[in-house]
N, C-alpha and C. Protein backbone atom coordinates (compact mmCIF):
# COMPACT_ATOMS: atom_id res chain seq x y z
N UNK A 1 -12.96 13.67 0.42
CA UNK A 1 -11.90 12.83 -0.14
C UNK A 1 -12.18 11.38 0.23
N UNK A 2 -12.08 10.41 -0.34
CA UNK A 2 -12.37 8.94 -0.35
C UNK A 2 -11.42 8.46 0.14
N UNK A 3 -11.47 7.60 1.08
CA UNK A 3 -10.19 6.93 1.62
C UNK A 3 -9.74 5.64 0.81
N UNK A 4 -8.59 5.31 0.73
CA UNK A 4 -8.30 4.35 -0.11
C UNK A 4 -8.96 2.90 -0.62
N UNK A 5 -9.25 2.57 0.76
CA UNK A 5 -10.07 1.53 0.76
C UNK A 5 -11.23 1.94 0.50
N UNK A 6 -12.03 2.77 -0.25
CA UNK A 6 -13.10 2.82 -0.55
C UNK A 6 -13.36 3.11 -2.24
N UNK A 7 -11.79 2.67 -2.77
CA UNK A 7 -11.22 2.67 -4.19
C UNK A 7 -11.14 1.40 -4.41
N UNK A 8 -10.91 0.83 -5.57
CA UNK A 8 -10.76 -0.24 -6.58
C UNK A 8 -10.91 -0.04 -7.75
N UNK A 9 -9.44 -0.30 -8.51
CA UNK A 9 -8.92 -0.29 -9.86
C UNK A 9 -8.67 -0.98 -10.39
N UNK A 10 -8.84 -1.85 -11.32
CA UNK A 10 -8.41 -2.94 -11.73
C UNK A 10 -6.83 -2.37 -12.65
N UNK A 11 -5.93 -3.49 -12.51
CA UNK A 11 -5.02 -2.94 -12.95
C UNK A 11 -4.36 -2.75 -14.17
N UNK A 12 -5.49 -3.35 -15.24
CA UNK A 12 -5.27 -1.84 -16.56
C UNK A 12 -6.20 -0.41 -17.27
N UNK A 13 -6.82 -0.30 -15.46
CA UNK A 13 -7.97 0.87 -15.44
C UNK A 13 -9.30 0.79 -16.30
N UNK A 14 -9.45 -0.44 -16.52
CA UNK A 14 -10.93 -0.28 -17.65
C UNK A 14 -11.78 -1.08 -16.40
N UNK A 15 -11.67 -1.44 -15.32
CA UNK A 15 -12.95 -1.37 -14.42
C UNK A 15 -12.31 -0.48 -12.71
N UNK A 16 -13.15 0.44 -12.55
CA UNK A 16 -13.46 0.99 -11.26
C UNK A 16 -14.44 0.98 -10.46
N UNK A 17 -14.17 0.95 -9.23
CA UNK A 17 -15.62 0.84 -8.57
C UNK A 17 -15.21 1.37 -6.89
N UNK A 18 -16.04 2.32 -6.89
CA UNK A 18 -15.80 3.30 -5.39
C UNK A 18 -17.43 3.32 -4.54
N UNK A 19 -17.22 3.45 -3.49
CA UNK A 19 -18.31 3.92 -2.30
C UNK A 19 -18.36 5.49 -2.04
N UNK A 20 -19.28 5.79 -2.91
CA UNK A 20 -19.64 7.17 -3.18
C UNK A 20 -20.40 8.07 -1.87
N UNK A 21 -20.02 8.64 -1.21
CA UNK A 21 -20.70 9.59 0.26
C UNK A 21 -21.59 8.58 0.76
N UNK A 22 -20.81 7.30 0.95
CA UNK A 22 -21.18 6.24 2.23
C UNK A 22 -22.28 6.02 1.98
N UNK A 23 -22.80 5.54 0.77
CA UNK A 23 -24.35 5.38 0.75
C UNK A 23 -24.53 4.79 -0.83
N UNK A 24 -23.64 4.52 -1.68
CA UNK A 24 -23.84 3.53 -2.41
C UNK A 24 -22.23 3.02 -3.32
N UNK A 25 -22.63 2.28 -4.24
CA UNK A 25 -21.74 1.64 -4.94
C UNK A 25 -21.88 2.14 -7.04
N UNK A 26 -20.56 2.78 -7.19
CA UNK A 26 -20.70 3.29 -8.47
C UNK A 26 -19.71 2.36 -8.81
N UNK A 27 -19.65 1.95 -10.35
CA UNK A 27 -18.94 0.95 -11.10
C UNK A 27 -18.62 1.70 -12.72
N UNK A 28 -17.59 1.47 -13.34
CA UNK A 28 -17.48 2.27 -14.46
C UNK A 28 -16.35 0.83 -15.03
N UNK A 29 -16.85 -0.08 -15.87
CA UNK A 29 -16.44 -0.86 -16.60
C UNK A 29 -16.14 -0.94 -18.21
N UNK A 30 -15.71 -0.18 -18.55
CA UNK A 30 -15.81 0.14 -20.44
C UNK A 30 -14.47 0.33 -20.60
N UNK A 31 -13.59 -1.01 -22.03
CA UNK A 31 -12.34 -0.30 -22.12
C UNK A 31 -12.01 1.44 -22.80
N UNK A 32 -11.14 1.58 -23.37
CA UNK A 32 -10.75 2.50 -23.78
C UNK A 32 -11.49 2.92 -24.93
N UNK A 33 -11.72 1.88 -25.69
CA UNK A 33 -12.47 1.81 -27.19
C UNK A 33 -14.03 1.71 -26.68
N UNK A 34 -14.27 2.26 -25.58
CA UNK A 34 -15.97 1.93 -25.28
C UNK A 34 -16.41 0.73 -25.84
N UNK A 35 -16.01 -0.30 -25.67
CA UNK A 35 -16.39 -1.65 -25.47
C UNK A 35 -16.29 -2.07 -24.14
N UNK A 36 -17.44 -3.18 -23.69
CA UNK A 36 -17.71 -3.83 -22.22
C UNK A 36 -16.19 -4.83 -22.28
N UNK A 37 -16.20 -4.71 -20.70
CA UNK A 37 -14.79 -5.14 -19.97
C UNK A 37 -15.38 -6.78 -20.00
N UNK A 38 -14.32 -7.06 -20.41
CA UNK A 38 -14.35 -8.97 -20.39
C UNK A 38 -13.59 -9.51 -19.23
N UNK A 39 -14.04 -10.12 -18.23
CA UNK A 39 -13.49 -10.56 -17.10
C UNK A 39 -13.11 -12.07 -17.05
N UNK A 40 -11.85 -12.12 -16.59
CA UNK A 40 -11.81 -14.31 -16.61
C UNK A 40 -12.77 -14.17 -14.83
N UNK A 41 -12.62 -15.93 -15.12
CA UNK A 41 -12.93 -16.27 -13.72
C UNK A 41 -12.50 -15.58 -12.76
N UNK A 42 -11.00 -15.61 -12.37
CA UNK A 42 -10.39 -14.88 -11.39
C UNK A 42 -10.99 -13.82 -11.13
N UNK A 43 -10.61 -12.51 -12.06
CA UNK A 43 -10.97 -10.97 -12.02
C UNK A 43 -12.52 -11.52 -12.08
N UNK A 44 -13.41 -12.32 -12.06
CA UNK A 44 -15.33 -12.00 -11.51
C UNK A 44 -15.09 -12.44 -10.45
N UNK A 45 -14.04 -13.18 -9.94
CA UNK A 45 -14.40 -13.43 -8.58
C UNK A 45 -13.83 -12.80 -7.57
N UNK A 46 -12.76 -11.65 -8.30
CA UNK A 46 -11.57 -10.78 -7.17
C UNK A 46 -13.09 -9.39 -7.44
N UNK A 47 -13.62 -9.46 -8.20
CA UNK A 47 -14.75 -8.37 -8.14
C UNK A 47 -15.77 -8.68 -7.41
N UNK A 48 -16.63 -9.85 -6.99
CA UNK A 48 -17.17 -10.08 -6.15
C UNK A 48 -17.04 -9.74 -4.94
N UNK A 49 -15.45 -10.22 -4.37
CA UNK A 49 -15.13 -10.27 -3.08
C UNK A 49 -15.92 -8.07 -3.04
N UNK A 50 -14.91 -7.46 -3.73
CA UNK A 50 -14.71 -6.15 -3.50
C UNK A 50 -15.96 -5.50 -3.92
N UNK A 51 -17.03 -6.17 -4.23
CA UNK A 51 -18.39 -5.70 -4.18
C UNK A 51 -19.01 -6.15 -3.06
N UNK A 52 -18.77 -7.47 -2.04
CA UNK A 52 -19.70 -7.63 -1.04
C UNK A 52 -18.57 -7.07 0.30
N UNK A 53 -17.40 -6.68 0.02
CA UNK A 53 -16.62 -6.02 0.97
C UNK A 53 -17.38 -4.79 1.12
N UNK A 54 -17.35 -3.72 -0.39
CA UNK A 54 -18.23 -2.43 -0.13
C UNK A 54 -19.62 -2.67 0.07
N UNK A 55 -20.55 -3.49 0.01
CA UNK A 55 -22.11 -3.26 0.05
C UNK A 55 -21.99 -3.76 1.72
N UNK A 56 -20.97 -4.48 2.21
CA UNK A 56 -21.22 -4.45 3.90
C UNK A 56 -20.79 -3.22 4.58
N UNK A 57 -20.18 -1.98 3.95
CA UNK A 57 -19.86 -0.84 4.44
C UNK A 57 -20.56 0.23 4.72
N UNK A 58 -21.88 0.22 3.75
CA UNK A 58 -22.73 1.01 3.00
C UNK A 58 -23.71 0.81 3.82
């Protein structure tokens, strides 16, 4: 079971990204209509943080 903090959802579920059995980083970005997730500034940079938070865990 994954502990919470090793979750991230964006909050209308079209990007996820978890620390999979402590040894890497999976990402699943596609809306609903299988089209790529369009991010503003903010959300690339609230995704950054929570990508170099998990790759220092790993």
């Amino acid at each position: 079971m994954q502990e919470k903090n090793d979750y991230f959802e964006s909050s209308d579920g079209t990007l996820r990204i978890w620390i999979e059995q402590e040894t890497s980083i999976h990402i699943t970005a596609v809306t609903r209509e299988g089209d790529p997730v369009e991010l503003s500034e903010e959300e690339a940079l609230e995704l950054a943080d929570v990508l170099r938070n998990f790759a220092s865990r790993i």
